[in-house]
C-alpha atoms as a PDB file:
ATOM      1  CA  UNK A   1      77.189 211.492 155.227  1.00  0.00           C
ATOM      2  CA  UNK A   2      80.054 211.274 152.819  1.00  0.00           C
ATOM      3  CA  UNK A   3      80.989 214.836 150.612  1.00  0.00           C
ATOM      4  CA  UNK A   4      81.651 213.177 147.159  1.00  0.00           C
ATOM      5  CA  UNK A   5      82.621 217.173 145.851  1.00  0.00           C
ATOM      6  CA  UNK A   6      81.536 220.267 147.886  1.00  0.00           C
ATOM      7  CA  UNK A   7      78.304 220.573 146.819  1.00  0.00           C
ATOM      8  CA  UNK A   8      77.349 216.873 145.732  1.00  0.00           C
ATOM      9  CA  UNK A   9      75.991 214.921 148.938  1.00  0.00           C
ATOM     10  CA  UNK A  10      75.493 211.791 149.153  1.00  0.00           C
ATOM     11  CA  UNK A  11      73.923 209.412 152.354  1.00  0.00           C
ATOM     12  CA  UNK A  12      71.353 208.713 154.923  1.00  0.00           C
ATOM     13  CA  UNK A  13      67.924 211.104 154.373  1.00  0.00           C
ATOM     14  CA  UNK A  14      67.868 212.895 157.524  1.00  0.00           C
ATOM     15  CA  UNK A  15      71.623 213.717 157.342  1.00  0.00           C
ATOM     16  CA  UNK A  16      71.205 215.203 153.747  1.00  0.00           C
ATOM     17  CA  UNK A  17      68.543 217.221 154.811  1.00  0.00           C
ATOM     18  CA  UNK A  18      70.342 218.750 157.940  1.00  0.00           C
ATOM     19  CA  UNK A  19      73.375 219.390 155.573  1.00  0.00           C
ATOM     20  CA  UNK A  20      70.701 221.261 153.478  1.00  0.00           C
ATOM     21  CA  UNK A  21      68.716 222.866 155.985  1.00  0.00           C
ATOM     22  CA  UNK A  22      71.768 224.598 157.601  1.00  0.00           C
ATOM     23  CA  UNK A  23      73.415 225.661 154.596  1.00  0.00           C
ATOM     24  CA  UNK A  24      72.981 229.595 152.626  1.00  0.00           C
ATOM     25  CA  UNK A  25      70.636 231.289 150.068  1.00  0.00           C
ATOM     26  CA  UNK A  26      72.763 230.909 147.122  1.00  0.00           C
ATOM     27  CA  UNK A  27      73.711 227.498 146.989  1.00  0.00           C
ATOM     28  CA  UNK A  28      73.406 225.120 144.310  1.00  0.00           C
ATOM     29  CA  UNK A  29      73.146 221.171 145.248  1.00  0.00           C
ATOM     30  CA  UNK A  30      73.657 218.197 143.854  1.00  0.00           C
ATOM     31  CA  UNK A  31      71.971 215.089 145.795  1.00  0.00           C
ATOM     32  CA  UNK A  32      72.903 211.748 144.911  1.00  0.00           C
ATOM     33  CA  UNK A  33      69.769 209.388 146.147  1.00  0.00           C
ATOM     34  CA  UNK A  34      69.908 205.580 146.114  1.00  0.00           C
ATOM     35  CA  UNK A  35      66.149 204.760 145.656  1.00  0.00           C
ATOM     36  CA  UNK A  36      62.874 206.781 145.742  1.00  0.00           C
ATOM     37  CA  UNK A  37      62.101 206.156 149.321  1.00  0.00           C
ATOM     38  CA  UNK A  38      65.343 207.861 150.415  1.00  0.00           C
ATOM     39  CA  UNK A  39      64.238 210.560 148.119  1.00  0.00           C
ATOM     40  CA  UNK A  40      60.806 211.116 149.889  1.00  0.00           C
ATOM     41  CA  UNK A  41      62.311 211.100 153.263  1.00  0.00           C
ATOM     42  CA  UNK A  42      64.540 213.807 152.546  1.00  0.00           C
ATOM     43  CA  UNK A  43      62.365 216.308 150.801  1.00  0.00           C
ATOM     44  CA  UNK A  44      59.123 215.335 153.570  1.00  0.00           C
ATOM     45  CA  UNK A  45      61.698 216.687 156.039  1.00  0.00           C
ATOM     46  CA  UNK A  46      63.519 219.904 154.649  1.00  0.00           C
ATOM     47  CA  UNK A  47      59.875 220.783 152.898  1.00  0.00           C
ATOM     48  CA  UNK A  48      58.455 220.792 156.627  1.00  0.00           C
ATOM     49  CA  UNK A  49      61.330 222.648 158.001  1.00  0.00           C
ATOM     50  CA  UNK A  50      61.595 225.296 155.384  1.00  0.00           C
ATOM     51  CA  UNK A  51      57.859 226.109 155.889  1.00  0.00           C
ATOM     52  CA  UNK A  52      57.561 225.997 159.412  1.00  0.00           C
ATOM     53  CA  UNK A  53      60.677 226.742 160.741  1.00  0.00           C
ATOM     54  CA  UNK A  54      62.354 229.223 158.445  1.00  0.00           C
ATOM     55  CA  UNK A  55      59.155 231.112 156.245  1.00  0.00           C
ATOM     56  CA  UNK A  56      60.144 229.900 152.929  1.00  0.00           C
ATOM     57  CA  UNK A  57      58.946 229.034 149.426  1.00  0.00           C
ATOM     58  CA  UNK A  58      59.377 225.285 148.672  1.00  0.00           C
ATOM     59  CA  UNK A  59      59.367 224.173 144.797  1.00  0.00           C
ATOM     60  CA  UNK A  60      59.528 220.389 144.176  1.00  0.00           C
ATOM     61  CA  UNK A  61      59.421 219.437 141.290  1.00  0.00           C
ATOM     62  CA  UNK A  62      59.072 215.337 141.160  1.00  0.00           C
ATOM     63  CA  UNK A  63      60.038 212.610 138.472  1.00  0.00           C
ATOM     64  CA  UNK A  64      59.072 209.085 139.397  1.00  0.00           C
ATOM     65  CA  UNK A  65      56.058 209.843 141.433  1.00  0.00           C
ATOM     66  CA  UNK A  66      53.006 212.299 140.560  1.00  0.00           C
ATOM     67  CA  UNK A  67      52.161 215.494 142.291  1.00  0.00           C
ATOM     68  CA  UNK A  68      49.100 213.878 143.818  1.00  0.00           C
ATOM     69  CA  UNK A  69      51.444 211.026 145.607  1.00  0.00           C
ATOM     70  CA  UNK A  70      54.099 213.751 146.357  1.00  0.00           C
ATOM     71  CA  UNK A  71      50.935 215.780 148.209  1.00  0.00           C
ATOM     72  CA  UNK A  72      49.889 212.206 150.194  1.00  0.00           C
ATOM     73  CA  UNK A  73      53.983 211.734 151.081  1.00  0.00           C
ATOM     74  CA  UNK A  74      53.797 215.285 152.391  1.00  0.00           C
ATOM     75  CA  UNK A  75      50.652 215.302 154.405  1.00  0.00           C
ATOM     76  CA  UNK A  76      51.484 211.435 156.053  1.00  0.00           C
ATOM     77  CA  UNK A  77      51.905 210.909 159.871  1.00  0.00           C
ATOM     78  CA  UNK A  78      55.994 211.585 159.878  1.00  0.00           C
ATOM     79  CA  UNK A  79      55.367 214.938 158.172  1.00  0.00           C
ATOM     80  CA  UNK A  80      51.790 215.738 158.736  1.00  0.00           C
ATOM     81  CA  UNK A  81      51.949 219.243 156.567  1.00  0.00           C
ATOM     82  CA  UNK A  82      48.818 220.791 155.649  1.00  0.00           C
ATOM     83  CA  UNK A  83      49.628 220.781 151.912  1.00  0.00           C
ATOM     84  CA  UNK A  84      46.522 222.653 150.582  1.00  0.00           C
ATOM     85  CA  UNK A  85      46.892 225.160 153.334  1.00  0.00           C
ATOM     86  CA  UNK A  86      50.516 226.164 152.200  1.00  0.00           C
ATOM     87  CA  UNK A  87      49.461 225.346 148.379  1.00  0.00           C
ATOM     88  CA  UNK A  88      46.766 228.010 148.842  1.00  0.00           C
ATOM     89  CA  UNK A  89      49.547 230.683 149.873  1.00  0.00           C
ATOM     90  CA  UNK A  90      51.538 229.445 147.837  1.00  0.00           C
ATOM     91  CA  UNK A  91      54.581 228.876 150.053  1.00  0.00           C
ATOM     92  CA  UNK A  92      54.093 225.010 148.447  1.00  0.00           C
ATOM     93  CA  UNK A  93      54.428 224.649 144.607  1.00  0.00           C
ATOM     94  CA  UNK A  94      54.107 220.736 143.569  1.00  0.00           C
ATOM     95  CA  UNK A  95      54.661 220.627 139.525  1.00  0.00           C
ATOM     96  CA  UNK A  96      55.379 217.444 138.009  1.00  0.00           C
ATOM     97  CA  UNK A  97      59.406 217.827 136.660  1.00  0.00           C
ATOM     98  CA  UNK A  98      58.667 216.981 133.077  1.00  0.00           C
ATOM     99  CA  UNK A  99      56.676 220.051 133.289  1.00  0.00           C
ATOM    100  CA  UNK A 100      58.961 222.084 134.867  1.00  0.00           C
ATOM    101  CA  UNK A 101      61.906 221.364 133.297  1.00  0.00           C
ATOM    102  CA  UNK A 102      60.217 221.266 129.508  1.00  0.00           C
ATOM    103  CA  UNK A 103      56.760 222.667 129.802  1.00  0.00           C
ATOM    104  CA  UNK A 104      56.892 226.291 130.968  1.00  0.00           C
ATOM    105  CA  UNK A 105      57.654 228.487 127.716  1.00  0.00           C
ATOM    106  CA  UNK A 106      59.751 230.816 128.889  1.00  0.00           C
ATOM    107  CA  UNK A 107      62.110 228.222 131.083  1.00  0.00           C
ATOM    108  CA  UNK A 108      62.125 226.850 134.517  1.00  0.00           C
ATOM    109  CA  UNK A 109      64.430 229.829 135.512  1.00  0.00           C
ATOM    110  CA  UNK A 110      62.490 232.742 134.658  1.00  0.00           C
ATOM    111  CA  UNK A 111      59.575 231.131 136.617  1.00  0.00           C
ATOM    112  CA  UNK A 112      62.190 230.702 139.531  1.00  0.00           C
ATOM    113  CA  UNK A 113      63.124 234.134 139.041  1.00  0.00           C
ATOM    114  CA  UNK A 114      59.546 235.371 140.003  1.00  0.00           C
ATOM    115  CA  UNK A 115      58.793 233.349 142.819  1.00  0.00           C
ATOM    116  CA  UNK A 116      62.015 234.452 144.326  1.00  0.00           C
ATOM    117  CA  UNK A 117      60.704 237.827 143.994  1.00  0.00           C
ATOM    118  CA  UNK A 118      57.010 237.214 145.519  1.00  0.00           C
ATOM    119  CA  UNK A 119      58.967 235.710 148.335  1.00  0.00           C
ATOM    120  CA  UNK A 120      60.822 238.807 148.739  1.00  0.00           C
ATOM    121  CA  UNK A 121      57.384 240.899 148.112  1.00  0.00           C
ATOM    122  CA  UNK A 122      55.574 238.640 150.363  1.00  0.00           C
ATOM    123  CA  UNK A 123      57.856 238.689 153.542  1.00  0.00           C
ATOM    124  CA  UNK A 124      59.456 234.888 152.926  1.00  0.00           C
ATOM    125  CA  UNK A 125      62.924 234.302 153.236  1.00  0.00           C
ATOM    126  CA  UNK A 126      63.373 232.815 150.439  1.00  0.00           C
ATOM    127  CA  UNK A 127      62.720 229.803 147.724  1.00  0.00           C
ATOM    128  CA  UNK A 128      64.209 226.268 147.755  1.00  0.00           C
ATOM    129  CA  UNK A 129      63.857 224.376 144.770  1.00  0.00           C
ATOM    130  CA  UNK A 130      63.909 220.711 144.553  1.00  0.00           C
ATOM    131  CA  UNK A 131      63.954 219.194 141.248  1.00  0.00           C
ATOM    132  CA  UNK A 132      64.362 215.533 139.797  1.00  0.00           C
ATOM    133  CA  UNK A 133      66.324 215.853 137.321  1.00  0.00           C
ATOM    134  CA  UNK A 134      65.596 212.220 135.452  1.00  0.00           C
ATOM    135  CA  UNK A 135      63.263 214.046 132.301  1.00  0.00           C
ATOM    136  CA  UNK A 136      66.729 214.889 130.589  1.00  0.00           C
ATOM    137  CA  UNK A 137      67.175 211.326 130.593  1.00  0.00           C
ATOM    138  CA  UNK A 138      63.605 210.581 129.849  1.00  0.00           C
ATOM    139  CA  UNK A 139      64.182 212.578 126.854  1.00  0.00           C
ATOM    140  CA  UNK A 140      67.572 211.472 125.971  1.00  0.00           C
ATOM    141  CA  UNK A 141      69.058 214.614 126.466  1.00  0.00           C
ATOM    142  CA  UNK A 142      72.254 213.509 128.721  1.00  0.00           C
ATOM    143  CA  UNK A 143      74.200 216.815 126.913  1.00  0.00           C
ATOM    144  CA  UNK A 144      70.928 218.991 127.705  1.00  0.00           C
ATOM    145  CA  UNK A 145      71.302 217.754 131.108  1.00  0.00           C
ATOM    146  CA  UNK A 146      75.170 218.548 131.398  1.00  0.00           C
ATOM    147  CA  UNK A 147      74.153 222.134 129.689  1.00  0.00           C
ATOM    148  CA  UNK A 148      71.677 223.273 131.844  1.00  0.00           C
ATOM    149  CA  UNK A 149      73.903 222.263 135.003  1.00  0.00           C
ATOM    150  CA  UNK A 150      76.350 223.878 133.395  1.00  0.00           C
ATOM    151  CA  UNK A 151      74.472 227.178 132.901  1.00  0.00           C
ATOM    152  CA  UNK A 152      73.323 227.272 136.390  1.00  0.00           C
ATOM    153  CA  UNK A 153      75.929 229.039 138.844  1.00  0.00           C
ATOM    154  CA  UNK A 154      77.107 227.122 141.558  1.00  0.00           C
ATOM    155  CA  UNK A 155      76.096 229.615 143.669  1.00  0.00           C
ATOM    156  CA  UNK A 156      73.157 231.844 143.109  1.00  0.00           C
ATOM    157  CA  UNK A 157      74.517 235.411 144.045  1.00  0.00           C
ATOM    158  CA  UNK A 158      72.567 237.849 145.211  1.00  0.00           C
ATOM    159  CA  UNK A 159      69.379 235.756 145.663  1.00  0.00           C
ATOM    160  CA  UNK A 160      67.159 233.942 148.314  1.00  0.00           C
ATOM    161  CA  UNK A 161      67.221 230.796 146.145  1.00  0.00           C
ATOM    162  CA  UNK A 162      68.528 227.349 147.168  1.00  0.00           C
ATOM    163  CA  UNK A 163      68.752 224.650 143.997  1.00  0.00           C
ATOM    164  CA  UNK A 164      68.345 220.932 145.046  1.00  0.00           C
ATOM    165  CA  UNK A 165      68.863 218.924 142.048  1.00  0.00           C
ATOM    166  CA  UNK A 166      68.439 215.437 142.863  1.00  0.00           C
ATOM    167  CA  UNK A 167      70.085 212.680 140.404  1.00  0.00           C
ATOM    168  CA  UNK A 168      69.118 208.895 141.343  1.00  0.00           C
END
């Protein structure tokens, strides 16, 4: 795995995701992926290990593949998740990132902000979001992009929320 900044990773799937699935509520990623396949591999394995090992939320929010495929990655051999079961509790939250990011009126944080607290509510550790972040390019919004980042803490204090925000 090689650190490019303290909280930028960059390298192999399953190394990312240990780096990842190790580290505290609070912190605030950003992962560096080469090509989509990498991409899968490392949110199919810290989705399955933040639902079944550690009781938490999981948010992804995907860019260059739809929900449906994202669902099919999830519920393959290698991961074999029930995605419907944890979709039904809602521990599992699939929304496509242009969505996300520029469909929910009052911002992808408020929305956050309340499934951070029905973890809490609902006896989950807490919520790990993991969000493409390619619509601000889609949109041509490389200054929205540098914005949001920028109004995002680097770390989250005082809440059981991890941000992923992956960058190809």
């Amino acid at each position: 795995m090689t650190y490019v900044a303290q909280n930028i990773f960059h390298g192999y799937a399953g190394e990312v995701s240990q780096e990842l699935k190790g580290s505290a509520f609070g912190a605030h990623f950003l992962i560096i992926y080469p090509d989509l396949q990498t991409l899968r591999q490392m949110y199919s394995y810290y989705t399955k290990s933040a639902l079944y090992d550690k009781n938490e939320i999981v948010i992804i929010l995907p860019y260059y593949e739809t929900v449906d495929n994202v669902r099919r990655i999830l519920s393959e051999d290698s991961t074999n998740i029930d995605v419907r079961k944890y979709e039904k509790e809602q521990s599992l939250l699939i929304i496509d990132s242009l969505k996300g990011y520029f469909g929910i009126q009052e911002g992808l944080m408020p929305f956050v902000n309340r499934i951070v607290q029905f973890a809490k509510d609902s006896g989950r550790i807490g919520v790990s979001v993991i969000g493409d972040m390619a619509p601000f390019f889609y949109f041509g919004q490389n200054a929205g992009l540098l914005h949001y980042e920028t109004t995002l803490p680097i770390k989250f204090e005082d809440k059981d929320l991890k941000g992923l925000c992956a960058y190809r």
